[in-house]
N, C-alpha and C. Protein backbone atom coordinates (compact mmCIF):
# COMPACT_ATOMS: atom_id res chain seq x y z
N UNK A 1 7.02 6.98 -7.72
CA UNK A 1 7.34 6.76 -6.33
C UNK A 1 8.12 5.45 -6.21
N UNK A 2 9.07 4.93 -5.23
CA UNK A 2 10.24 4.36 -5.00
C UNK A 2 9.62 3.29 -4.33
N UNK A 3 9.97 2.15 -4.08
CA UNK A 3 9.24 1.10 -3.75
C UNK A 3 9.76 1.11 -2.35
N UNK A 4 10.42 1.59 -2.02
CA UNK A 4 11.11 2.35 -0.38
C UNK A 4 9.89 3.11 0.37
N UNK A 5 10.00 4.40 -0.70
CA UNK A 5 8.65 4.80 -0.16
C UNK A 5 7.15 4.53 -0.22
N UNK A 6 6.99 3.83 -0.77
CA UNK A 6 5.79 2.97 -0.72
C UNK A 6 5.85 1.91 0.46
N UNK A 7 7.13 1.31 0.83
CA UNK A 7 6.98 0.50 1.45
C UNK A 7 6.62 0.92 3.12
N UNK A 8 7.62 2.45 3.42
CA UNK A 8 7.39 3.07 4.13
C UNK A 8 5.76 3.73 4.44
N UNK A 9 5.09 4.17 3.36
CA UNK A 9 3.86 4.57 3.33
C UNK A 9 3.06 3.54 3.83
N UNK A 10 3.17 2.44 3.19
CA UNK A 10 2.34 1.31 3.83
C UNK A 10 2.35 1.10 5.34
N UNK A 11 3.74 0.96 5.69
CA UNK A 11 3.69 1.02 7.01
C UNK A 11 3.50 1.86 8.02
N UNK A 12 3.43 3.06 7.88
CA UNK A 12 2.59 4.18 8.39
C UNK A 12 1.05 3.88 8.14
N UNK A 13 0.60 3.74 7.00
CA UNK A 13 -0.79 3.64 7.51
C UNK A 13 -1.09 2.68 7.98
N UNK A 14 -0.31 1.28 7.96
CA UNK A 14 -0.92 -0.01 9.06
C UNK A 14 -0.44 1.06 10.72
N UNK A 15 0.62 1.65 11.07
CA UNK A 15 0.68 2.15 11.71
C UNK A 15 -0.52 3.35 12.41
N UNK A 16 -1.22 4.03 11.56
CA UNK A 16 -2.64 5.01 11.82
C UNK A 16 -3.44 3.66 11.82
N UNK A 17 -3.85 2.90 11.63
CA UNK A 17 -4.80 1.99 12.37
C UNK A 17 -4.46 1.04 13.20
N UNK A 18 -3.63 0.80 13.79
CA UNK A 18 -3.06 0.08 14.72
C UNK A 18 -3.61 0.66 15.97
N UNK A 19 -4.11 -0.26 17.32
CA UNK A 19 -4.17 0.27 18.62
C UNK A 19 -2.56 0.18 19.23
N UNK A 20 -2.01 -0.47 18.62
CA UNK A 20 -0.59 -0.35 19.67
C UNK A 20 0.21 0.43 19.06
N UNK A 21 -0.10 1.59 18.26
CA UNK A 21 0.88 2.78 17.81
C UNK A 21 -0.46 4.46 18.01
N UNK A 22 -1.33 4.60 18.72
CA UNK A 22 -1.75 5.76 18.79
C UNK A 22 -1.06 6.85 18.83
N UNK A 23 0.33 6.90 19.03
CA UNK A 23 1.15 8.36 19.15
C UNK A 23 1.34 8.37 17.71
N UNK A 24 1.48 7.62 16.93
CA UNK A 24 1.36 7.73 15.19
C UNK A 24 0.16 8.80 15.11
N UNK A 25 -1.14 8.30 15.18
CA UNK A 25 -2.05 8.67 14.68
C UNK A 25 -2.01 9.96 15.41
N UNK A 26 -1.54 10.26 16.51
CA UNK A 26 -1.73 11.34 17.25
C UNK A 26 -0.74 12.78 16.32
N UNK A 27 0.37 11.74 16.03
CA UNK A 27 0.97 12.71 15.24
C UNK A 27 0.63 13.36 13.80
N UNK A 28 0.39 12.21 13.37
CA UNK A 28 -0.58 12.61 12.18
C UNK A 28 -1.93 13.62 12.64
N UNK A 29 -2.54 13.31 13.26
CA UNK A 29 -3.53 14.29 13.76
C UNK A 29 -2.95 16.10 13.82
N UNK A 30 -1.71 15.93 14.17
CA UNK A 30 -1.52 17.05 14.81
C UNK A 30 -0.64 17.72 13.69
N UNK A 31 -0.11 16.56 12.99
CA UNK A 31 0.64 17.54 11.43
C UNK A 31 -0.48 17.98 10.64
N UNK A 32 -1.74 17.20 10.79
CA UNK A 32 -3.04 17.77 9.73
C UNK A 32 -3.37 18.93 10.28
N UNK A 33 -3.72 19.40 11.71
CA UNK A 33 -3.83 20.35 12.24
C UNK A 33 -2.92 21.65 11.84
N UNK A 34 -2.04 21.59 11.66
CA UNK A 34 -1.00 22.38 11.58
C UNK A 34 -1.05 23.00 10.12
N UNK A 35 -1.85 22.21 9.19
CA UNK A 35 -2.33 22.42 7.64
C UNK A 35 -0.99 21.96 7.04
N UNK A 36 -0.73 20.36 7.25
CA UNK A 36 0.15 19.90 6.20
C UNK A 36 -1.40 18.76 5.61
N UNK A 37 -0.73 18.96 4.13
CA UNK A 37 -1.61 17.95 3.37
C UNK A 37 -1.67 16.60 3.93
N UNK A 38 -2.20 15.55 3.77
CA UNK A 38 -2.68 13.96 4.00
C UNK A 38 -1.65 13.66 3.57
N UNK A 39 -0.73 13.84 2.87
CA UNK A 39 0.24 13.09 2.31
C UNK A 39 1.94 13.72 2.66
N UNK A 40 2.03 14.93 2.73
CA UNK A 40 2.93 15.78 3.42
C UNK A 40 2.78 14.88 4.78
N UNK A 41 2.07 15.14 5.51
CA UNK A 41 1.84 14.23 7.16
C UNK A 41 2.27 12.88 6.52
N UNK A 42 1.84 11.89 5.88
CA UNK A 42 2.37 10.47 5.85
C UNK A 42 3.78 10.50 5.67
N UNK A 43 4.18 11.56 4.54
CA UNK A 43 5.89 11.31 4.64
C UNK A 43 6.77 11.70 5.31
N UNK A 44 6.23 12.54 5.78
CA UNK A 44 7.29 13.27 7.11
C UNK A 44 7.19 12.13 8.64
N UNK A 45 6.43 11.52 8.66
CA UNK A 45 6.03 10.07 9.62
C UNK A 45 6.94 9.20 8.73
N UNK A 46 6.66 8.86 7.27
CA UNK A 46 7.64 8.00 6.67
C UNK A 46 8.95 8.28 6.70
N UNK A 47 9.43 9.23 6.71
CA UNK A 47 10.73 9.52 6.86
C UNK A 47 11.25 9.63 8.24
N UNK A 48 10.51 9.30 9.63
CA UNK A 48 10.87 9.09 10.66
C UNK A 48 11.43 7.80 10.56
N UNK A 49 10.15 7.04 10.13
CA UNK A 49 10.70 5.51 10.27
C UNK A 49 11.88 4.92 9.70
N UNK A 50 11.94 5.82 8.27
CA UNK A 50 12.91 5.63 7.27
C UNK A 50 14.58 5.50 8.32
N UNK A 51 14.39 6.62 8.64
CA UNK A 51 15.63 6.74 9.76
C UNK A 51 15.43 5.96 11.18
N UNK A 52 14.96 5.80 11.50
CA UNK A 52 14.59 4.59 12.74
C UNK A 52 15.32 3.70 12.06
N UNK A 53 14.87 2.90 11.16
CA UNK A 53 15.25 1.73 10.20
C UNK A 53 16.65 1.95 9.76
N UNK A 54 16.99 2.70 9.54
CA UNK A 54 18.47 2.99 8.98
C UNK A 54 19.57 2.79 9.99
N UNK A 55 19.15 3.39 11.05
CA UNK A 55 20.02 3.17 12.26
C UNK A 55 20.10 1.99 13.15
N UNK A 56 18.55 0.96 13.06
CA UNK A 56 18.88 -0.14 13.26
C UNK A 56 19.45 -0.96 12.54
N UNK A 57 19.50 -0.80 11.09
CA UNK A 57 20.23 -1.70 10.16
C UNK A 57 22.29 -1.18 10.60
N UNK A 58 22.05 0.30 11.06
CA UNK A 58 24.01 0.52 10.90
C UNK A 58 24.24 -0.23 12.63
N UNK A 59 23.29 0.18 13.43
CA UNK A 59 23.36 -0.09 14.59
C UNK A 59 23.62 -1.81 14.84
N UNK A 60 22.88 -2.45 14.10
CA UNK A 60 22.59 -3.91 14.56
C UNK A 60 21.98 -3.67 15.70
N UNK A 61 20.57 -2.81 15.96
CA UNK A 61 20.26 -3.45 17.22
C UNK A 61 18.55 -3.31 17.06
N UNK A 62 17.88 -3.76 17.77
CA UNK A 62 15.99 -3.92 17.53
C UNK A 62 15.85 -2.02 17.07
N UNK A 63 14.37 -2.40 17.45
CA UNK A 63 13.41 -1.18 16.81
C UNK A 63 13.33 -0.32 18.31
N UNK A 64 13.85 0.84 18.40
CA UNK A 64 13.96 1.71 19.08
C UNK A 64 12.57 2.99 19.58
N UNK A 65 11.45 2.17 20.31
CA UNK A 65 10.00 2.89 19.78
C UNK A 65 10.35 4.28 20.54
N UNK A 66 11.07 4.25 21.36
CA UNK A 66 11.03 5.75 22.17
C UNK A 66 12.14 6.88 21.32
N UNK A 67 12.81 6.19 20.71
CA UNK A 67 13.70 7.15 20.01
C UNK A 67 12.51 7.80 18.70
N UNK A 68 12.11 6.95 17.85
CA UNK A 68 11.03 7.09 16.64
C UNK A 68 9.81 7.71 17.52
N UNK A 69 9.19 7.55 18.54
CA UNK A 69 8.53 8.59 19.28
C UNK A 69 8.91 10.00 18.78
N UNK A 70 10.33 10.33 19.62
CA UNK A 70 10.96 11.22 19.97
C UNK A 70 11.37 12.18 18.49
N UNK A 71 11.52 11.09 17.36
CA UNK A 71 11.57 11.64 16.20
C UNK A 71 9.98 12.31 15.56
N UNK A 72 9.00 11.86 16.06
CA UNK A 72 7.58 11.92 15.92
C UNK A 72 7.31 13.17 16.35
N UNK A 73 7.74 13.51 17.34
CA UNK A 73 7.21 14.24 18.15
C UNK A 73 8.23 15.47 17.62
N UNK A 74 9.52 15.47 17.29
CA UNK A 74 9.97 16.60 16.57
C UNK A 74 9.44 17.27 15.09
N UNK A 75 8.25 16.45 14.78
CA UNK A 75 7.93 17.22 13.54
C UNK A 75 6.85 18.34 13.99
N UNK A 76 7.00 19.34 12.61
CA UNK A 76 7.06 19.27 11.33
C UNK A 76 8.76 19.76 11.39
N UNK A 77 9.61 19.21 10.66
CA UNK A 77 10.63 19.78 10.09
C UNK A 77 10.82 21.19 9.43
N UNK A 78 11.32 22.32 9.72
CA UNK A 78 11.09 23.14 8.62
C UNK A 78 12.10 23.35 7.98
N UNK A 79 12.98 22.77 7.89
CA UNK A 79 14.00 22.54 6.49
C UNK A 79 14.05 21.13 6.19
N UNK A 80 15.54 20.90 6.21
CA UNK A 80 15.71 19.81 5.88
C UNK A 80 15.30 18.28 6.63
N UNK A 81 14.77 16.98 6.52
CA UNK A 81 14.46 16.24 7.89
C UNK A 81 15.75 16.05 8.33
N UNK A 82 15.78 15.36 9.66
CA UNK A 82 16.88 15.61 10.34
C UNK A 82 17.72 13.90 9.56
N UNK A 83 16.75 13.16 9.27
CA UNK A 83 17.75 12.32 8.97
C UNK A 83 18.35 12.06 7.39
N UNK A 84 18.27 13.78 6.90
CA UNK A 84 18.99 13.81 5.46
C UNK A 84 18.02 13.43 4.30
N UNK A 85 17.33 12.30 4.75
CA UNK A 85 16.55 11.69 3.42
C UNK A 85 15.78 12.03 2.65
N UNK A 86 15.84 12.07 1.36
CA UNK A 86 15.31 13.48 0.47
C UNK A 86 13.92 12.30 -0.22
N UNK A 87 13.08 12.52 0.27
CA UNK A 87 11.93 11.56 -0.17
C UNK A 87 11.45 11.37 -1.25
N UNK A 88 11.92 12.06 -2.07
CA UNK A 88 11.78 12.13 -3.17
C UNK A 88 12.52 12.00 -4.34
N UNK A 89 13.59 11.52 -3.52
CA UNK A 89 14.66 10.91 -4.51
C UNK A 89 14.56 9.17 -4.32
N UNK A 90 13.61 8.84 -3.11
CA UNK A 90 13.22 7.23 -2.94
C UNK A 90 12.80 6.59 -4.23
């Protein structure tokens, strides 16, 4: 595993215990529901952020929580994620 995605993983789960990110955990809740594995759910959340992050780095501009919501709330992906990133090439 890629020190990208680790770094991402980490921050998803400070994110599932955080009180000021519950729509995380909510989402996670609701990808486990759906019967994705514990870890399928963390990366498909990691790869939200992944792209959140990407677009503020091309963008130059802060952390966009309603857009990364909005990416949250479009999972589960059933092909490709929308922001290309093959997680497993991290």
């Amino acid at each position: 595993m890629s020190e990208i995605l680790q770094g991402l993983l980490l921050a998803v789960d400070e994110q599932l215990r955080s009180s000021a990110t519950p729509y995380v955990k909510a989402t996670y809740d609701r990808l486990r529901g759906l019967g994705l594995a514990d870890e399928q759910a963390r990366e498909e959340i990691a790869d939200c952020l992944g792209q959140e992050l990407d677009e503020m780095l091309e963008q130059k501009r802060p952390f966009d929580e309603p857009l990364y919501r909005s990416l949250l709330d479009a999972l589960p992906w059933q092909e490709e994620p929308m922001s290309g990133n093959d997680l497993d090439k991290l």
